[in-house]
Protein backbone atom coordinates (compact mmCIF):
# COMPACT_ATOMS: atom_id res chain seq x y z
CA UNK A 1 -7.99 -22.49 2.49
CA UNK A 2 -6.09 -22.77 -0.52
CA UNK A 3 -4.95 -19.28 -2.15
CA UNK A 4 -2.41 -18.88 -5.44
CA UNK A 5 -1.74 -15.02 -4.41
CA UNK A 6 -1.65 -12.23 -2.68
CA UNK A 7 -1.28 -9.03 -3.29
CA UNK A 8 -0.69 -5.99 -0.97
CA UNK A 9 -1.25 -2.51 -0.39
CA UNK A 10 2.16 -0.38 1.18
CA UNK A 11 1.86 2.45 3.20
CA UNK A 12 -0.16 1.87 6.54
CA UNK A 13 -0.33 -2.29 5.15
CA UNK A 14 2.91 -3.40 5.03
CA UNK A 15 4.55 -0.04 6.67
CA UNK A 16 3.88 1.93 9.39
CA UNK A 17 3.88 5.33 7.04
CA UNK A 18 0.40 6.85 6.58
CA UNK A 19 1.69 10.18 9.20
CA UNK A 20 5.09 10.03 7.71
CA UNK A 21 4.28 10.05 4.34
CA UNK A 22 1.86 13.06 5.40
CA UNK A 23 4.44 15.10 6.87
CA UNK A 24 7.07 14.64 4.02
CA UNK A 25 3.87 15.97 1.59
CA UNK A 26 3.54 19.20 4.46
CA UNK A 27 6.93 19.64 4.65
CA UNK A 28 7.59 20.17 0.28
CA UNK A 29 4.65 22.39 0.06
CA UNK A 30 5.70 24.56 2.98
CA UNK A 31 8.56 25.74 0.69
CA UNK A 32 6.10 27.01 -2.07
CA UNK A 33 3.11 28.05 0.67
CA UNK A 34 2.68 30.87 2.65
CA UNK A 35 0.47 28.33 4.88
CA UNK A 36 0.87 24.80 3.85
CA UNK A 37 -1.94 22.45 4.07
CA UNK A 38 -2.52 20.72 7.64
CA UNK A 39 -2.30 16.89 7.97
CA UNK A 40 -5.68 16.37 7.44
CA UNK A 41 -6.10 18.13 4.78
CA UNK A 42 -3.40 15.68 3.21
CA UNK A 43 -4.74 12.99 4.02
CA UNK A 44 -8.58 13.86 2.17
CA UNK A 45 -6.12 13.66 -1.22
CA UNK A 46 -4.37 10.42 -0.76
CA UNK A 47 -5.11 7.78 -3.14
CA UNK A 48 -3.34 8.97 -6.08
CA UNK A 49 0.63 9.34 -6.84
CA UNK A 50 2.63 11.74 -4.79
CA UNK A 51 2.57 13.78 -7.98
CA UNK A 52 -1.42 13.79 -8.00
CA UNK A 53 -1.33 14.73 -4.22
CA UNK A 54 0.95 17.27 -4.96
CA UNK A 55 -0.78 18.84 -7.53
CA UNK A 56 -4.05 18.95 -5.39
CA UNK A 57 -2.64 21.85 -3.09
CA UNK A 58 -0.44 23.35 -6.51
CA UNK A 59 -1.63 23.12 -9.51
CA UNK A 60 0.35 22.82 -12.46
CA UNK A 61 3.48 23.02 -9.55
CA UNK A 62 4.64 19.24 -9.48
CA UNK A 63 8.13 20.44 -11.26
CA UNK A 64 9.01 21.79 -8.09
CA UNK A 65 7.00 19.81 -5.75
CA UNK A 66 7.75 16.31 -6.36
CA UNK A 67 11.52 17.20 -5.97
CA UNK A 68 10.96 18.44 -2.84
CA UNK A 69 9.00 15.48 -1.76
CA UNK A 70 11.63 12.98 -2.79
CA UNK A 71 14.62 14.61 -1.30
CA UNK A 72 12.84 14.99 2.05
CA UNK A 73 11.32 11.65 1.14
CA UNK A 74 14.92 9.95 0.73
CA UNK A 75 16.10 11.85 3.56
CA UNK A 76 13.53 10.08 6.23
CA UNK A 77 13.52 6.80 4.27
CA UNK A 78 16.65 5.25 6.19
CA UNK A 79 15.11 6.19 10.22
CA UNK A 80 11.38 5.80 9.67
CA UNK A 81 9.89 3.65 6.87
CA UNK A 82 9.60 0.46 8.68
CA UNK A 83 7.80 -2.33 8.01
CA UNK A 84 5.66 -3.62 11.06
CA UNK A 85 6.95 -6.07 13.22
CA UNK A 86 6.50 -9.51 12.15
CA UNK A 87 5.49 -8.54 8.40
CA UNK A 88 8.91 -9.66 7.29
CA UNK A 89 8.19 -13.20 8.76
CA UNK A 90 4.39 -13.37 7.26
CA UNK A 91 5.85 -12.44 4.09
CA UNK A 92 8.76 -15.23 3.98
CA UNK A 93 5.97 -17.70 5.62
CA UNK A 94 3.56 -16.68 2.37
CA UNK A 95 6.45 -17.34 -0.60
CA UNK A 96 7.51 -20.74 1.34
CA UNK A 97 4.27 -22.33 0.69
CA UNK A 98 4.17 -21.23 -3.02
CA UNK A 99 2.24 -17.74 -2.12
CA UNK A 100 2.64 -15.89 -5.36
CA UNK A 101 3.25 -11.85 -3.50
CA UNK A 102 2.54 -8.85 -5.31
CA UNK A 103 1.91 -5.21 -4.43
CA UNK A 104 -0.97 -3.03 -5.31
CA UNK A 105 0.00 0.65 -4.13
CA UNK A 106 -0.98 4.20 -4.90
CA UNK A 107 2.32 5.50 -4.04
CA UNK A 108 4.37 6.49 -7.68
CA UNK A 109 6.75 4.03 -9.19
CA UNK A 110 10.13 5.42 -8.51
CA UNK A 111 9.11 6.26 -4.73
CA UNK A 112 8.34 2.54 -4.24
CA UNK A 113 10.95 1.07 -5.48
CA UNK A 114 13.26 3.16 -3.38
CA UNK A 115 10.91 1.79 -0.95
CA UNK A 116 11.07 -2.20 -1.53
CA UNK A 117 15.02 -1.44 -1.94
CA UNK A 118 15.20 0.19 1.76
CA UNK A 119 13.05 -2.88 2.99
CA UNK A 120 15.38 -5.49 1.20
CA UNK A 121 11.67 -6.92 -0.22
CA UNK A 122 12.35 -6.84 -4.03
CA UNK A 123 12.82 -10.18 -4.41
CA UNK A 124 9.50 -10.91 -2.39
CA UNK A 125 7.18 -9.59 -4.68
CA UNK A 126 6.73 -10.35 -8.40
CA UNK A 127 4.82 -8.56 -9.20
CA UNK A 128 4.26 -4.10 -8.39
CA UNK A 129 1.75 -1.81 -9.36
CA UNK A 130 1.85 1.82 -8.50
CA UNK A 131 -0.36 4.82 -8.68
CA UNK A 132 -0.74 7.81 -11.31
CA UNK A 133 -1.86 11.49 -10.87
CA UNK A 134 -5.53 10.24 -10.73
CA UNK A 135 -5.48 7.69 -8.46
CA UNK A 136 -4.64 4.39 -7.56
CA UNK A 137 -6.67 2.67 -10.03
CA UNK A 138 -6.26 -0.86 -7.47
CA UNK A 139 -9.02 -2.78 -8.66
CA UNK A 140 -7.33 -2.45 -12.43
CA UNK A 141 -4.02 -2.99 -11.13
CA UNK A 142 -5.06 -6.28 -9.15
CA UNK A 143 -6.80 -7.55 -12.13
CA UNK A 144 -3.87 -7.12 -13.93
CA UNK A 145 -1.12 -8.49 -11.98
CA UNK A 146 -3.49 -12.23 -11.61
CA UNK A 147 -3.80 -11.69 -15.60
CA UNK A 148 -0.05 -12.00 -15.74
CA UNK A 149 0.10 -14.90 -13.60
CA UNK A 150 -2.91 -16.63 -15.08
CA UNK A 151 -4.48 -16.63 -11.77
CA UNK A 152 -8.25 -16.27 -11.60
CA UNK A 153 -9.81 -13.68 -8.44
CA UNK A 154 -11.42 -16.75 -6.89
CA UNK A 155 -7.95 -17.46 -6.03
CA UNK A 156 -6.35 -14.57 -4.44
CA UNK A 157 -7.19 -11.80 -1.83
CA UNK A 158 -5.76 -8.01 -1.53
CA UNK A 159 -4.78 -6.58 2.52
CA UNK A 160 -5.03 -3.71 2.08
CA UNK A 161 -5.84 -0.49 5.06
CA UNK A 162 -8.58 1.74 3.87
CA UNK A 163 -12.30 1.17 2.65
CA UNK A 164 -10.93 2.35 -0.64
CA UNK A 165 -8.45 -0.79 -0.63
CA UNK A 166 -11.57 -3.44 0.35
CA UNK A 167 -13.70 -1.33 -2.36
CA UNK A 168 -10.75 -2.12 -4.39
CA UNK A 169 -10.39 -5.90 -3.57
CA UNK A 170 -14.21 -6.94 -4.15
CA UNK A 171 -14.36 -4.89 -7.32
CA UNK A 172 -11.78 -6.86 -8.65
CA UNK A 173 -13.60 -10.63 -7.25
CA UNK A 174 -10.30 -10.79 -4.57
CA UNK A 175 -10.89 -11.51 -1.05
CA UNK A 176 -10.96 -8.52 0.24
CA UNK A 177 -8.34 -8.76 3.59
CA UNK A 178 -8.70 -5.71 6.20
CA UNK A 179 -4.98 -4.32 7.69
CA UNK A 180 -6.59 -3.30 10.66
CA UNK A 181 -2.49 -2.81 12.85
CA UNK A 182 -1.81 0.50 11.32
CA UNK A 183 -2.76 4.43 12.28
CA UNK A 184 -5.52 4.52 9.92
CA UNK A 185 -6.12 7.25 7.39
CA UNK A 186 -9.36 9.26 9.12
CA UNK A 187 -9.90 10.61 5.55
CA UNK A 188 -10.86 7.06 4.38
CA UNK A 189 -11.40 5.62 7.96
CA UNK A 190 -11.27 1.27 7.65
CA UNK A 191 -14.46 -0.09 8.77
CA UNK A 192 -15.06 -3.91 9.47
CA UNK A 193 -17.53 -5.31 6.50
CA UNK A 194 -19.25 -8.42 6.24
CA UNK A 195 -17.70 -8.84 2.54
CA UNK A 196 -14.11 -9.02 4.16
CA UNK A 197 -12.10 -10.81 6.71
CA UNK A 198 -10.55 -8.46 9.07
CA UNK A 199 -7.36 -8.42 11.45
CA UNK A 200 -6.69 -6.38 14.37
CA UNK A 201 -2.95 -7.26 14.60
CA UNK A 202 -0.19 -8.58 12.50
CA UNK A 203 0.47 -11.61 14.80
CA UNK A 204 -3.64 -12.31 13.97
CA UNK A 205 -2.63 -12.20 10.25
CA UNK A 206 0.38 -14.36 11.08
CA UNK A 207 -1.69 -17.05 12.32
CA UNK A 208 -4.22 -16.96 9.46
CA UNK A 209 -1.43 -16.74 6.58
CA UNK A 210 0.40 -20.09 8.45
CA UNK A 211 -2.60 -21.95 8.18
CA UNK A 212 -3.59 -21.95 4.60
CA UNK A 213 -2.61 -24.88 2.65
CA UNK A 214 0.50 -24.89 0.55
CA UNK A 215 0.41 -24.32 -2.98
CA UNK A 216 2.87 -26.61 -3.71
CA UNK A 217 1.34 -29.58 -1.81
């Protein structure tokens, strides 16, 4: 199989973060609520920025929020945002045969590039779109990053961890790629499709990624 790109989702795709993320959002609102929301309850608003999650539980409150978040955010970032093991190989493997990489997140801007700085993957991906207050918008932002590279869906996929994320990737003509190594968010719970190919472990991805053809070739 012969793809030109592809393009990831972040948290619980690339990094193990889904709970952490979720306990960073309880842990900024427990400053401004009597009784902050529970992890579940968290997890029912992912999809769009922190800011739009944040504003979920406090209307009108991000001012104060989404400082909270980052410091706590910043303050976890060096000890537990990881990337699974063996991504940082499947990644290198994917840009040696001419893989163009780019990222499709609904995390905000400034939150993943602290993020991609932490990981040392800047200079992986060429490509990053994040997420606003309403949402992720994914199938936009994948259509727009193959737009830039003059790359048509036929040739590309999204990996993504969610039903949202596969929604995402066959909405914008990708092949849709299921992350299936990761705690799952139970909110948006990833279910095996016919319309997708999924993988129960990163060394199953590994395989699959080392044995498409080069681009280059």
């Amino acid at each position: 199989m012969l793809l030109h790109a592809l393009i990831f989702d972040l948290d619980g795709t690339l990094t193990d973060t889904n709970r952490v993320c979720a306990l960073v959002y309880q842990a900024a609102l427990a400053r401004f609520m009597d009784v902050p929301p529970t992890i579940e309850e968290i997890y029912e608003q992912y999809g769009p920025s922190e800011e739009g999650v944040l504003e979920a539980f406090l209307p009108g409150g991000r001012a104060r929020t989404y400082p909270a978040f980052l410091e706590i955010y910043q303050r976890v970032l060096p000890d537990q945002v990881r990337l699974f093991p063996g991504m940082r190989m499947v990644l290198r493997t994917l840009a040696g045969k001419g893989v163009r990489l780019g990222l499709v997140t609904g995390k905000g801007a400034h939150t993943t590039a602290l993020t991609l700085r932490h990981l040392g993957l800047e200079d992986l991906f060429s490509a990053s779109r994040s997420g606003g207050l309403e949402g992720g918008n994914k199938a936009a932002n994948i259509a727009s990053i193959l737009q830039s590279w003059g790359i048509e869906p036929a040739g590309a996929a999204y990996v993504g961890d969610t039903r949202g994320d596969m929604r995402a990737a066959r909405e914008a003509g990708v092949l849709a790629l299921g992350a299936g190594w990761g705690v799952a968010n139970p909110a948006d719970p990833f279910v095996e499709e016919d319309e997708m190919i999924h993988f129960a472990s990163v060394t199953a991805f590994s395989d699959w990624t080392a044995a498409l053809d080069d681009v280059q070739s």
